[in-house]
C-alpha atoms as a PDB file:
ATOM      1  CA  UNK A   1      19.481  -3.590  15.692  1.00  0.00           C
ATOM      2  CA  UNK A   2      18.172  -6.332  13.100  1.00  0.00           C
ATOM      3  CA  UNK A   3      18.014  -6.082  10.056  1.00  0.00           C
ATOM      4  CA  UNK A   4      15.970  -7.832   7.214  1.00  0.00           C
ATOM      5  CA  UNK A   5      17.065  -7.563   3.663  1.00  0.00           C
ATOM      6  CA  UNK A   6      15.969  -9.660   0.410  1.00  0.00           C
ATOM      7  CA  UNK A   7      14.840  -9.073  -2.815  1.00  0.00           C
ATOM      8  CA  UNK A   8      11.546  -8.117  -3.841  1.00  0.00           C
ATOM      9  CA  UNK A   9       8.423 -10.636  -2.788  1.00  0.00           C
ATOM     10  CA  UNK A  10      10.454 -12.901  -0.554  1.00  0.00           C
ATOM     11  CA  UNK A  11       8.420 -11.889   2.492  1.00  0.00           C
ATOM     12  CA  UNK A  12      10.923  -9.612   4.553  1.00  0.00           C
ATOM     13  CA  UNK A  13       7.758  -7.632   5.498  1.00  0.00           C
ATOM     14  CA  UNK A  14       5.429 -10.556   7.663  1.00  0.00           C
ATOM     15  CA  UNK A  15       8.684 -11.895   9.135  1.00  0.00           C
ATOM     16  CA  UNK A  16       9.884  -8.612  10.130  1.00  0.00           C
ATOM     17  CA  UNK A  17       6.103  -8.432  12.184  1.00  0.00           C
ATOM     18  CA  UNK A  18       6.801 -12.199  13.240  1.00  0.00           C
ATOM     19  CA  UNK A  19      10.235 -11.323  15.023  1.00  0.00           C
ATOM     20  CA  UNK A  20       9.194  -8.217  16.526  1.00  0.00           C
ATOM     21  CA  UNK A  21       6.136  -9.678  18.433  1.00  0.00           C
ATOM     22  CA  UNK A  22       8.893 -12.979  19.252  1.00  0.00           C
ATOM     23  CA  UNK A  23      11.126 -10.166  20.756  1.00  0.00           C
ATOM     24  CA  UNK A  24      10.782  -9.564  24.978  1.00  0.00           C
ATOM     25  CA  UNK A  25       7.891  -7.737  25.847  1.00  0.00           C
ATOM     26  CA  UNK A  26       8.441  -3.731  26.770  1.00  0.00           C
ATOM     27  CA  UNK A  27       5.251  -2.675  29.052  1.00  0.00           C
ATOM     28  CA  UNK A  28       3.538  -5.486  27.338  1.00  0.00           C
ATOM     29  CA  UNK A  29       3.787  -4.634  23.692  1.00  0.00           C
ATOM     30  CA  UNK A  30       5.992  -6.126  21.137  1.00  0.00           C
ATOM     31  CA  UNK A  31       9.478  -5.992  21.697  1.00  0.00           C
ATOM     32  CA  UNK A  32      10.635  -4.769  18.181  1.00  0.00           C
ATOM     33  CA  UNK A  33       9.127  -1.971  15.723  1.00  0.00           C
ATOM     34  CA  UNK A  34      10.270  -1.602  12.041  1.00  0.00           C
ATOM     35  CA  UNK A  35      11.867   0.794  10.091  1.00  0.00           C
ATOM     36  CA  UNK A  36      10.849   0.389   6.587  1.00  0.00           C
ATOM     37  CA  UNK A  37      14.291   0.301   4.532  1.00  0.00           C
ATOM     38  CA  UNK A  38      11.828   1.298   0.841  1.00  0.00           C
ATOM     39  CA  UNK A  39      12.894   4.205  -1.240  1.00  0.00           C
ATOM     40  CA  UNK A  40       9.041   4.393  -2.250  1.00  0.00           C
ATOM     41  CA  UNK A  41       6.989   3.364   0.640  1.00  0.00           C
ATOM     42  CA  UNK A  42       7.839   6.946   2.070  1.00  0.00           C
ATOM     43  CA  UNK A  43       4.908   8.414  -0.089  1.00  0.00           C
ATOM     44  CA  UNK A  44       1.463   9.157   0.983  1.00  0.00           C
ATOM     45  CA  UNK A  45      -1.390   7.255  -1.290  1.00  0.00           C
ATOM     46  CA  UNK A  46       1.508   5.071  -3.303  1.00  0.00           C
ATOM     47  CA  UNK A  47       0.423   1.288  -1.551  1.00  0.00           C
ATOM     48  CA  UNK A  48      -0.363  -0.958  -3.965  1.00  0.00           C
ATOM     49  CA  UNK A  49       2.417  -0.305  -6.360  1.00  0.00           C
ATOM     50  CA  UNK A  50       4.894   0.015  -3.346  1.00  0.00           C
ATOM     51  CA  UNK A  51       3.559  -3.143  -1.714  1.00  0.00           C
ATOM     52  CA  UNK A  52       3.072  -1.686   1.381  1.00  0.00           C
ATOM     53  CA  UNK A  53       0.937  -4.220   2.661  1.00  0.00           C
ATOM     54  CA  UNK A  54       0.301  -2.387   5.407  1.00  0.00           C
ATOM     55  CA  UNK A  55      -2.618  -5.117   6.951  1.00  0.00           C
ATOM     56  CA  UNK A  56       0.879  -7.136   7.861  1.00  0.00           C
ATOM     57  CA  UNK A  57       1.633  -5.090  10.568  1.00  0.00           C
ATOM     58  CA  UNK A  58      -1.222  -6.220  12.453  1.00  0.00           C
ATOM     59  CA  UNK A  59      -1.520  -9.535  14.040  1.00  0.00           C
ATOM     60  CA  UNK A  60      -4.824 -10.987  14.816  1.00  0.00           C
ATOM     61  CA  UNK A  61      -5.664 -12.264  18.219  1.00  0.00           C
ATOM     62  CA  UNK A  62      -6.135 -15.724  16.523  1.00  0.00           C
ATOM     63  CA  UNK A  63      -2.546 -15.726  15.353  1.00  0.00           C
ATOM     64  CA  UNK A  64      -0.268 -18.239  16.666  1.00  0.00           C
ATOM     65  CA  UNK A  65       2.366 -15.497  16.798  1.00  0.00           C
ATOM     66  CA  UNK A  66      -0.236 -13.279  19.114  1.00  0.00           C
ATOM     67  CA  UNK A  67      -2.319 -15.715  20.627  1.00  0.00           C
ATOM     68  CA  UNK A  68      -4.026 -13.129  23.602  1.00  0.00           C
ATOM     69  CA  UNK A  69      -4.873 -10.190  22.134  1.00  0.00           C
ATOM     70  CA  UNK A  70      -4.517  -8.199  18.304  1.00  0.00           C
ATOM     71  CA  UNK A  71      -1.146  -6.472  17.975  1.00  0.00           C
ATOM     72  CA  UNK A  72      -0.317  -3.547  15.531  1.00  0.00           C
ATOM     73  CA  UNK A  73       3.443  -3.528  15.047  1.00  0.00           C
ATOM     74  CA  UNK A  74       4.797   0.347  14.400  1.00  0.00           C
ATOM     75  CA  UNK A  75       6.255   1.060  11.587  1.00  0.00           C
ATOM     76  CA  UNK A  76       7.999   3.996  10.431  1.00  0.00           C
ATOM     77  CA  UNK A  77       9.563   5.794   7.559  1.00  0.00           C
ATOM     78  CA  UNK A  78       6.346   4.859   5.808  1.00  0.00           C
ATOM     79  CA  UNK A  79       3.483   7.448   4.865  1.00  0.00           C
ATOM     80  CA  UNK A  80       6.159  10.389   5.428  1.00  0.00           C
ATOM     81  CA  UNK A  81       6.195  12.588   2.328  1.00  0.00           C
ATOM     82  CA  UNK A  82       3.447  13.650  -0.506  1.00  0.00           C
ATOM     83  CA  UNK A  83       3.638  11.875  -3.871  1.00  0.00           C
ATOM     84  CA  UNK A  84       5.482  14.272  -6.806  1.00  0.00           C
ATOM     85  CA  UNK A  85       8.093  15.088  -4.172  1.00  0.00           C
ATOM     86  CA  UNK A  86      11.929  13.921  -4.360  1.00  0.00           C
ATOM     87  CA  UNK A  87      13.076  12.247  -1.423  1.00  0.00           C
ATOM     88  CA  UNK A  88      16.621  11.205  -1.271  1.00  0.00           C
ATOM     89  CA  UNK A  89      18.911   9.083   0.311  1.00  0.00           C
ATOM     90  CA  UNK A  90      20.099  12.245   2.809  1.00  0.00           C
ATOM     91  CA  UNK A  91      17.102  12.987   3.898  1.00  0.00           C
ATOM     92  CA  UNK A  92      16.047   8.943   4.960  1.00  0.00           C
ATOM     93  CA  UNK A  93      19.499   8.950   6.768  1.00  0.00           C
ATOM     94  CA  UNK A  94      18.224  11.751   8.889  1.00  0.00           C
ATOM     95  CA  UNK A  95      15.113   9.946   9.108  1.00  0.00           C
ATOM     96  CA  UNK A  96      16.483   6.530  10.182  1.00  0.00           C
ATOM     97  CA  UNK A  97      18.348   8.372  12.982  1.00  0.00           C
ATOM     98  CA  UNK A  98      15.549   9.623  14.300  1.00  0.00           C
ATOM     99  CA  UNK A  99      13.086   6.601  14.355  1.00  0.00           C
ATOM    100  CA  UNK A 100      15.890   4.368  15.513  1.00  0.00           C
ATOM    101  CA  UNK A 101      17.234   6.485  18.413  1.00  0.00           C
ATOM    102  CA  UNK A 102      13.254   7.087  19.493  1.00  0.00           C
ATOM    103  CA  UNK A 103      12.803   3.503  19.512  1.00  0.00           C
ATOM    104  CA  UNK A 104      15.977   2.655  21.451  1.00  0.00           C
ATOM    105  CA  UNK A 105      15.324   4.785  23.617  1.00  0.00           C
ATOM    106  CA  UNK A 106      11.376   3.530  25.019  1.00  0.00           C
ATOM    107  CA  UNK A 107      13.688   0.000  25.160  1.00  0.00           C
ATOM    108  CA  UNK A 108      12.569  -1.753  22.029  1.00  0.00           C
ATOM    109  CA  UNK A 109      14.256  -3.242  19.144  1.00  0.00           C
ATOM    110  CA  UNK A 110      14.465  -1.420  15.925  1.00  0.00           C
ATOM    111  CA  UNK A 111      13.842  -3.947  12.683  1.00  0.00           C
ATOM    112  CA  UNK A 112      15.177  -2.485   9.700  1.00  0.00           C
ATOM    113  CA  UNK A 113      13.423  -4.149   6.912  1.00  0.00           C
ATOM    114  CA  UNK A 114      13.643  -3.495   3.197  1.00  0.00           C
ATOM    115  CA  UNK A 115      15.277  -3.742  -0.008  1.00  0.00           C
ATOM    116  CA  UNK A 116      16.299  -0.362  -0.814  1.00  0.00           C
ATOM    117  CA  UNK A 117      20.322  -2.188  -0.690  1.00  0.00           C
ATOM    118  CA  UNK A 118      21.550   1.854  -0.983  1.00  0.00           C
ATOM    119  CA  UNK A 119      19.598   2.806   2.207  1.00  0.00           C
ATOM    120  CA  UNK A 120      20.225  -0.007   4.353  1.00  0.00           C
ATOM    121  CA  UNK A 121      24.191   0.265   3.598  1.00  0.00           C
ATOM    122  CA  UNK A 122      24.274   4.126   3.647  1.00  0.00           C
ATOM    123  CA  UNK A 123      22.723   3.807   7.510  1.00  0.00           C
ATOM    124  CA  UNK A 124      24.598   0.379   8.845  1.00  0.00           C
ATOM    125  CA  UNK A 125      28.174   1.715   7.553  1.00  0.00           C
ATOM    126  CA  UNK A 126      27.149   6.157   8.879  1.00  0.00           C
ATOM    127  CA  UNK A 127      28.242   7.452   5.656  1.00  0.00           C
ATOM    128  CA  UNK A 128      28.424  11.088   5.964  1.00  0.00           C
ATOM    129  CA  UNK A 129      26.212  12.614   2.980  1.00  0.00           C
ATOM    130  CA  UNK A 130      25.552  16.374   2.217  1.00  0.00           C
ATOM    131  CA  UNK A 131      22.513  17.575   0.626  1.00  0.00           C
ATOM    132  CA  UNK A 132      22.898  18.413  -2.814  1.00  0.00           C
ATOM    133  CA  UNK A 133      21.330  21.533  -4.426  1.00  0.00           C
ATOM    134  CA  UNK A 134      19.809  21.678  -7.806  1.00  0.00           C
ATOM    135  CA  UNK A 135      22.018  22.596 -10.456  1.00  0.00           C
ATOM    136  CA  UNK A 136      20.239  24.154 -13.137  1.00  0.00           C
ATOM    137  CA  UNK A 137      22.744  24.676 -15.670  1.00  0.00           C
ATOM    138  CA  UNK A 138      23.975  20.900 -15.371  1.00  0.00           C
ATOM    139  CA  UNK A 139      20.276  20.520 -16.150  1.00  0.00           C
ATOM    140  CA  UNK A 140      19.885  22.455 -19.115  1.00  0.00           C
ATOM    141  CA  UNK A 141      23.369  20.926 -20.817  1.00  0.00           C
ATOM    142  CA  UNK A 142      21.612  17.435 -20.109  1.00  0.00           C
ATOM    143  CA  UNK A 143      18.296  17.987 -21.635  1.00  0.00           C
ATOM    144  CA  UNK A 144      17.208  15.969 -24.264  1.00  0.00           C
ATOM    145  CA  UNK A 145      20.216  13.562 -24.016  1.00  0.00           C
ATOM    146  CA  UNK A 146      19.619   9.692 -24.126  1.00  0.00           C
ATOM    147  CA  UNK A 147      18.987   7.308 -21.312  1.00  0.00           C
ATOM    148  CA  UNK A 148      22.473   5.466 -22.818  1.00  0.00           C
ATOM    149  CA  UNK A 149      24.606   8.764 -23.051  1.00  0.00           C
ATOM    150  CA  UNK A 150      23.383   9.797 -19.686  1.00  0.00           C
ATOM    151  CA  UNK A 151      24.159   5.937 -18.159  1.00  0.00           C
ATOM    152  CA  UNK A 152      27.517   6.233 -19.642  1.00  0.00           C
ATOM    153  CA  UNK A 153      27.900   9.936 -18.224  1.00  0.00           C
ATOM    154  CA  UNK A 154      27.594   8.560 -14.769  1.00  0.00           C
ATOM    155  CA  UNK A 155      29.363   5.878 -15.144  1.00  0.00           C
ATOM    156  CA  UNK A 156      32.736   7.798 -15.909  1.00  0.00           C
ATOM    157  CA  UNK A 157      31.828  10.108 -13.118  1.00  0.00           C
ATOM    158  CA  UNK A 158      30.899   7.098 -10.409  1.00  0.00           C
ATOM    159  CA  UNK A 159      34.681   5.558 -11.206  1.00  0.00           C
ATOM    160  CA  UNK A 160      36.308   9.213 -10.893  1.00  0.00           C
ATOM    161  CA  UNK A 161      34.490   9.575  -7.146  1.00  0.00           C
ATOM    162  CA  UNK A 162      34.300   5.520  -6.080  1.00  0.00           C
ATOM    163  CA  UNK A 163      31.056   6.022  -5.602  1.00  0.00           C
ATOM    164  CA  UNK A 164      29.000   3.081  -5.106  1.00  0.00           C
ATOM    165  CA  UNK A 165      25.509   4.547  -5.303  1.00  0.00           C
ATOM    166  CA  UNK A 166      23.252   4.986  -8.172  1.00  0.00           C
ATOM    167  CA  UNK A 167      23.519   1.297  -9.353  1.00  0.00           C
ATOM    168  CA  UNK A 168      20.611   0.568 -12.670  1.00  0.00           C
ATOM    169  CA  UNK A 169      18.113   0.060 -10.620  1.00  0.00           C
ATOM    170  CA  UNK A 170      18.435   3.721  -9.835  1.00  0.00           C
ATOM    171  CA  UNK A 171      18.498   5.015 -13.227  1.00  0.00           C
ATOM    172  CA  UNK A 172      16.047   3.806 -15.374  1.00  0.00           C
ATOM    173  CA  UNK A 173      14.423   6.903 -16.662  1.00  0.00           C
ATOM    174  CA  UNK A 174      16.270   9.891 -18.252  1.00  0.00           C
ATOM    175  CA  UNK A 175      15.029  12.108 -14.867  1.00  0.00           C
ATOM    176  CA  UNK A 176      16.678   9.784 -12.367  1.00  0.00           C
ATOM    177  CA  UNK A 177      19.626   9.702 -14.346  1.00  0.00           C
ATOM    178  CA  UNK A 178      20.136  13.447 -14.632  1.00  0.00           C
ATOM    179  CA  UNK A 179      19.829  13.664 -10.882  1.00  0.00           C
ATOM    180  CA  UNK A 180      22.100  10.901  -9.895  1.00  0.00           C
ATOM    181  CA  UNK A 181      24.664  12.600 -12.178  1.00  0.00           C
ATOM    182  CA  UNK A 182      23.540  15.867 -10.525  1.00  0.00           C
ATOM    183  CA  UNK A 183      24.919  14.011  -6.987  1.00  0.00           C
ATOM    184  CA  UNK A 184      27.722  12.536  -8.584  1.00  0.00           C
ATOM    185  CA  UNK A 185      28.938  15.835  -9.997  1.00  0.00           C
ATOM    186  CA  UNK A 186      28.238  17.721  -6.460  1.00  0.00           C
ATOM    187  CA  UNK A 187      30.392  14.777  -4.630  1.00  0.00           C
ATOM    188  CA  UNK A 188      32.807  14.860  -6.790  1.00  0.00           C
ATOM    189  CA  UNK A 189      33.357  19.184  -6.604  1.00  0.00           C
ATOM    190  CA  UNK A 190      32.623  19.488  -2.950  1.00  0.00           C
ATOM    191  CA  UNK A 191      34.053  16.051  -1.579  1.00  0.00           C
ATOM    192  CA  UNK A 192      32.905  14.811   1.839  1.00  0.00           C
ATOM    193  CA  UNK A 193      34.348  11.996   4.052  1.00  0.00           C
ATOM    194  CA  UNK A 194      31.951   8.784   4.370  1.00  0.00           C
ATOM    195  CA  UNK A 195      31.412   7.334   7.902  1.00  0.00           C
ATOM    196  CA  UNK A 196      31.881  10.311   9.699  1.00  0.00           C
ATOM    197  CA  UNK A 197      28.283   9.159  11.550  1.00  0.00           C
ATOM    198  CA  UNK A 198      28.826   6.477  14.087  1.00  0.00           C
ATOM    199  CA  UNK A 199      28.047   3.057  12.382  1.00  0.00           C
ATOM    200  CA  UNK A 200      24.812   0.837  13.444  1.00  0.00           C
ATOM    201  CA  UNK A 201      25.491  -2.281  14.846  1.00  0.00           C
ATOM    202  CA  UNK A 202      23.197  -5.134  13.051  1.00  0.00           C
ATOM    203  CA  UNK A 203      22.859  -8.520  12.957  1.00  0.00           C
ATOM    204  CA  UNK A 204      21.516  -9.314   9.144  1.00  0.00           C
ATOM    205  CA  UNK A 205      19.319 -11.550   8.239  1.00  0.00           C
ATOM    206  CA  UNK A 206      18.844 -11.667   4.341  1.00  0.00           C
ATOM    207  CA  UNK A 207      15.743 -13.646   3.291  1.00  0.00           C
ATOM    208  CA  UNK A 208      16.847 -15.897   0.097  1.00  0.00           C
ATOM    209  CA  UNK A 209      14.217 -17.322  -2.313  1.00  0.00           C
ATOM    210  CA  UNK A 210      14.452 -20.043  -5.100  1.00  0.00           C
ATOM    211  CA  UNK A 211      14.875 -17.598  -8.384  1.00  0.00           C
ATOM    212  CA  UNK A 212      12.001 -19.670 -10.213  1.00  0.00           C
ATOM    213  CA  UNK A 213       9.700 -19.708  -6.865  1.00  0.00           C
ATOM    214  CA  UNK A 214      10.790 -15.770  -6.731  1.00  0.00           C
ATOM    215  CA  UNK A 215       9.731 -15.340 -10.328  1.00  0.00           C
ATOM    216  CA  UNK A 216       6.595 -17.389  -9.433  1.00  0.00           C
ATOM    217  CA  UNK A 217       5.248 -15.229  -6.846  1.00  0.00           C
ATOM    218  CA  UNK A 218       6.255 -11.893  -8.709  1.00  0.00           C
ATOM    219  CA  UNK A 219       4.085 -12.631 -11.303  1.00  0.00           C
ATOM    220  CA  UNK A 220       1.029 -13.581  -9.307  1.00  0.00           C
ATOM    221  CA  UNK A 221       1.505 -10.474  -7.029  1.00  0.00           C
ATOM    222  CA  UNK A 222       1.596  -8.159  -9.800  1.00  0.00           C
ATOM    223  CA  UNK A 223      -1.676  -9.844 -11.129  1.00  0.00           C
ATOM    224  CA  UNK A 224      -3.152  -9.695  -7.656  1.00  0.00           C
ATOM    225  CA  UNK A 225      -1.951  -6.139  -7.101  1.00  0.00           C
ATOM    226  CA  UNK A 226      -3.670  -4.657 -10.350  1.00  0.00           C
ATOM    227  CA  UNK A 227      -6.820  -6.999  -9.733  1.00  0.00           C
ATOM    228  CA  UNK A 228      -6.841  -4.595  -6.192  1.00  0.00           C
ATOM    229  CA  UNK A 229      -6.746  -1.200  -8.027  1.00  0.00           C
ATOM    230  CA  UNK A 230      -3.205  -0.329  -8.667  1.00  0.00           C
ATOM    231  CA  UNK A 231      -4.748   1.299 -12.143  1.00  0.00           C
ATOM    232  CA  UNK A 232      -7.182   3.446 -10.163  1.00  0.00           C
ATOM    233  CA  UNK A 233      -4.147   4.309  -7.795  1.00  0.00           C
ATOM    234  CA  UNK A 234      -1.884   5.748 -10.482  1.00  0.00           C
ATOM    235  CA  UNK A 235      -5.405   7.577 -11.724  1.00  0.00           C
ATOM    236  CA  UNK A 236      -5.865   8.925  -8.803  1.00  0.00           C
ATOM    237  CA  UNK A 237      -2.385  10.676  -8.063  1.00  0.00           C
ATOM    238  CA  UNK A 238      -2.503  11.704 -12.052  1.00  0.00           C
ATOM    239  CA  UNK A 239      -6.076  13.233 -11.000  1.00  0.00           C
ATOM    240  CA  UNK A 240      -4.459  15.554  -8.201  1.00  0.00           C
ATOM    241  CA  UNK A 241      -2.650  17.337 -10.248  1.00  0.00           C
ATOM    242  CA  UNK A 242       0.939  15.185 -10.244  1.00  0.00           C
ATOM    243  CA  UNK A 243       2.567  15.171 -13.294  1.00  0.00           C
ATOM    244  CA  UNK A 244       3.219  12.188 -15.287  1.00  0.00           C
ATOM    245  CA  UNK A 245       6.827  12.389 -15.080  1.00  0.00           C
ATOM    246  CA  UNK A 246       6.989  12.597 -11.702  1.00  0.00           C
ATOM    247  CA  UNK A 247       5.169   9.322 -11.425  1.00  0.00           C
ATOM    248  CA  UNK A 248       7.309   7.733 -13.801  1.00  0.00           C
ATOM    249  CA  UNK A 249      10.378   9.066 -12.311  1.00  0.00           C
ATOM    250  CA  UNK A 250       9.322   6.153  -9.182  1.00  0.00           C
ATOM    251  CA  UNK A 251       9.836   3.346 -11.540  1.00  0.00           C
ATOM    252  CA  UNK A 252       8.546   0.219 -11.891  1.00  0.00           C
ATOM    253  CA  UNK A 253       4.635  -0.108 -10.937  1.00  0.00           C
ATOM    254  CA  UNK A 254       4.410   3.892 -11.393  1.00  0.00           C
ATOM    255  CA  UNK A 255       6.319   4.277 -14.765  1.00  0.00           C
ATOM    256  CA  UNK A 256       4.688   1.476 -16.513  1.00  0.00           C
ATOM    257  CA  UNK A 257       1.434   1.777 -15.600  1.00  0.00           C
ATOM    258  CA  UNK A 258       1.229   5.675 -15.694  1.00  0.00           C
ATOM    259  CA  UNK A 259       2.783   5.149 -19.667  1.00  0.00           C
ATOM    260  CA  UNK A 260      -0.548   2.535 -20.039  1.00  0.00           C
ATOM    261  CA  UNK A 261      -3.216   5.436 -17.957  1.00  0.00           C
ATOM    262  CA  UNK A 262      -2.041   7.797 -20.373  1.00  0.00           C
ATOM    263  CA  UNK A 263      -2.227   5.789 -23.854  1.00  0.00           C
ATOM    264  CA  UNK A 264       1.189   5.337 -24.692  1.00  0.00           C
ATOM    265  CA  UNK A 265       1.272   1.153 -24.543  1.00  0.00           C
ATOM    266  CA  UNK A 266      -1.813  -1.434 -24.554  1.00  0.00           C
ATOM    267  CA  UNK A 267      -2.655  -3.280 -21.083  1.00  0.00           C
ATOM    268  CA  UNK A 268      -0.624  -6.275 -22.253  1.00  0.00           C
ATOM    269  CA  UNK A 269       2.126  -4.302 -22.850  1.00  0.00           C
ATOM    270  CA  UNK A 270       2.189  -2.645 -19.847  1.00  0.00           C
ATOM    271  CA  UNK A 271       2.282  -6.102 -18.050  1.00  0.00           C
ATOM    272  CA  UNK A 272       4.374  -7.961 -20.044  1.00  0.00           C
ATOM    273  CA  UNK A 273       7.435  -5.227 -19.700  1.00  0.00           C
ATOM    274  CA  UNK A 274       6.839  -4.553 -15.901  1.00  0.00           C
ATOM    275  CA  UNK A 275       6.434  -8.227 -15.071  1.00  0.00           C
ATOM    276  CA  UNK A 276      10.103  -8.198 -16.632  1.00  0.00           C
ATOM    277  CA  UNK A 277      10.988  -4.967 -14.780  1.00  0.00           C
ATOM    278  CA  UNK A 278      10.426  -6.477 -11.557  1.00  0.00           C
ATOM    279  CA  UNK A 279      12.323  -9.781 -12.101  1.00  0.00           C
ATOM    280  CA  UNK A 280      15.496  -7.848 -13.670  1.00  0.00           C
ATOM    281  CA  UNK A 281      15.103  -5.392 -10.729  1.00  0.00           C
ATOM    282  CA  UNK A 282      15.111  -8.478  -8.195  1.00  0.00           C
ATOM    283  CA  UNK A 283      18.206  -9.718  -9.781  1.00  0.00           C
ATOM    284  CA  UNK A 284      19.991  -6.196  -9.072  1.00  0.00           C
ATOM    285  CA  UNK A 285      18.804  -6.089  -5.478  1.00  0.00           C
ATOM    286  CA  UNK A 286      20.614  -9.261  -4.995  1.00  0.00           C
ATOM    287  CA  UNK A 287      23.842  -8.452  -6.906  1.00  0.00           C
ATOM    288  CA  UNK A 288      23.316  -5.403  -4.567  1.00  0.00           C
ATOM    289  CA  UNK A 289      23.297  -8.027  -1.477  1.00  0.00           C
ATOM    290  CA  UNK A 290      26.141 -10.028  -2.765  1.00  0.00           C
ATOM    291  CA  UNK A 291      28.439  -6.661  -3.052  1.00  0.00           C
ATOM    292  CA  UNK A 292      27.673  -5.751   0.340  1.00  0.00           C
ATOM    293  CA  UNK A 293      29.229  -8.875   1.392  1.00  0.00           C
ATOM    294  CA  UNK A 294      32.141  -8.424  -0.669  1.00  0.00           C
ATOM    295  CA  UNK A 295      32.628  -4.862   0.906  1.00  0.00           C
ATOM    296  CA  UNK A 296      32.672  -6.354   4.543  1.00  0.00           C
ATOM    297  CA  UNK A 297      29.286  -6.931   5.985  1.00  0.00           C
ATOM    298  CA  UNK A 298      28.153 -10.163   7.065  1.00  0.00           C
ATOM    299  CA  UNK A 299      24.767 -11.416   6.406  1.00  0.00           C
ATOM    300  CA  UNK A 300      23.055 -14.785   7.600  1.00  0.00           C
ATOM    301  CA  UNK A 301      20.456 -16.036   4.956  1.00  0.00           C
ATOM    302  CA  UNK A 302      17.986 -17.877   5.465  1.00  0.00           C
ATOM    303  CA  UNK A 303      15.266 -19.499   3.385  1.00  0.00           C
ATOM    304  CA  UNK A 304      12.096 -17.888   2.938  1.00  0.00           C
ATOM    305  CA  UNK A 305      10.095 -21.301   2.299  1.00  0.00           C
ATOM    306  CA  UNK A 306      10.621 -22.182   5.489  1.00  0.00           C
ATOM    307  CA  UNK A 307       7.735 -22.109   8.021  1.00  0.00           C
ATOM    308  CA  UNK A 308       7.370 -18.628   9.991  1.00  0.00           C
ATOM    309  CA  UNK A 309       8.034 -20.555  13.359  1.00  0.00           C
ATOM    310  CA  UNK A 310      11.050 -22.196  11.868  1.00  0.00           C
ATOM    311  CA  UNK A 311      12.841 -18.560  10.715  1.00  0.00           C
ATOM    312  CA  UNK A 312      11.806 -16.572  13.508  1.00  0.00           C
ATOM    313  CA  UNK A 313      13.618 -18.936  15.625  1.00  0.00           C
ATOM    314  CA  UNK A 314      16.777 -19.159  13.391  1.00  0.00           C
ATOM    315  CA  UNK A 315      16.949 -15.285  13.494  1.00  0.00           C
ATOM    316  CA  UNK A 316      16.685 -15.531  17.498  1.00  0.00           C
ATOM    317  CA  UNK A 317      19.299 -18.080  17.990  1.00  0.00           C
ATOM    318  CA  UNK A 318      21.747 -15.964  15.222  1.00  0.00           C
ATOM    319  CA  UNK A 319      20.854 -13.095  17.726  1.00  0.00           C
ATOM    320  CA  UNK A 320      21.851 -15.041  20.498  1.00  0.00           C
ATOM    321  CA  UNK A 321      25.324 -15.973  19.147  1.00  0.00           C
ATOM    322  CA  UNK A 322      25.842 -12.425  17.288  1.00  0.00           C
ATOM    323  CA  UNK A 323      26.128 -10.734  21.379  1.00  0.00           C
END
């Protein structure tokens, strides 16, 4: 397998497309198909706040990458669950398993691509995980506590199990932190080995941007993104009947901009705090990247200013040396 990692707006998405059309042909179609690696993009009618971009996966006949005839790429672990639901790191190993074997098995090349750093470890490394009920009395003695008391809460817990999941970027409403304690607190009663599941062998490829160019194109994505509806989208998934919180319990594009839909901040404010949501939670997705390296795994970075020819080919010749 390959796999594509990189913080947020650094392009892993049309260089993921790029390599799998560059990969040998299988019965004439692309040689590789992608398995999103997005903790979001699993939900139905969420695109323009997850960046889904899904018009990437298909390259035009008049593309240099596809010069004969117009190629969709398939992707999976994308469009898989209905917005308001929970969907968990236990349940996307079981779904990785199943998209990868199925691909390896018609004789293509899975592409894991993402930067959901939790997900992409969790599968590479086969950690054994359990799912974890609801506890409803853990709930109850957590109600109504602060975001701070709650952060602090699973910190002592994380260090008591060595846990390495639920990092910030996990926690940044009181809901998500009540669950991730919710985990912890399972883990740490009923303990289960990791890396019980056979590993996945993976070359990585991690897709490195200049911070200010990185902080550059956030900021004109997010503009373009709510210049394309992402207001309307949140609107929408309020107006079927999914409850704020739920929506803000996705973070980010969903939190912010359901708080603006439903009065409590201005427009400006809305922007102005998630512009600085999404370059604090690019930071973490690298600090993410860099601990992965310091726990063992190797990863080959390459620029993302370079030319599409120029990294597709880097990636192949790292292939080439990596069998």
């Amino acid at each position: 397998m390959i796999t594509i990692l990189g913080p947020t707006a650094s392009g892993k998405t049309p260089l993921a497309v790029a390599l799998a059309v560059a990969l040998p042909t299988v019965g004439g179609e692309a040689g590789g198909e992608i398995i999103s690696a997005d903790s979001r993009q699993v939900y139905r009618r969420m695109d323009i706040g997850t960046g889904k971009d899904l018009a990437d996966y298909e390259v035009p006949p008049t593309s240099h990458l596809s010069p004969a005839t117009s190629q969709k790429i398939p992707y999976h672990l994308i469009d898989i669950r209905e917005p308001g639901t929970k969907y968990n790191l236990f349940e996307y190993q079981q779904d990785f398993m199943e998209a990868y074997n199925d691909i390896r098995a018609r004789g293509k090349m899975p592409i894991l691509c993402g930067g959901t750093g939790l997900y992409i470890e969790a599968v590479l490394k086969g950690y054994h995980l359990s799912p974890v009920p609801q506890n409803d009395n853990l709930r109850k003695a957590l109600e109504g506590k602060p975001l701070s008391e709650l952060t602090a809460m699973l910190s002592e817990l994380k260090a008591r199990t060595g846990s390495v999941m639920h990092n910030t970027t996990d926690v940044d409403s009181c809901q998500r932190a009540i669950r991730a304690i919710e985990i912890e607190t399972y883990n740490l009663e009923h303990p289960v080995p990791r890396r019980e599941l056979p590993p996945v062998d993976s070359t990585i490829i991690g897709v490195s941007i200049d911070r200010e160019a990185r902080r550059e194109k956030i900021t004109r994505r997010l503009r373009q993104r709510l210049e394309d509806g992402m207001v309307d989208e949140v609107r929408g998934l309020l107006d079927e009947g999914i409850p704020a919180e739920d929506l803000i319990y996705y973070g980010l594009e969903y939190k912010f901009v359901t708080e603006y839909v439903t009065g409590h901040t201005t427009y400006d404010e809305m922007f102005s705090r998630l512009e600085i949501a999404i370059h604090q939670f690019a930071k973490r997705q690298m600090t993410w990247f860099r601990g992965m390296e310091r726990r063992g795994f190797t990863i080959h970075w390459i620029d993302a200013l370079q030319p599409m020819e120029e990294k597709v080919k880097t990636i192949m010749e790292i292939c080439q040396r990596d069998v």
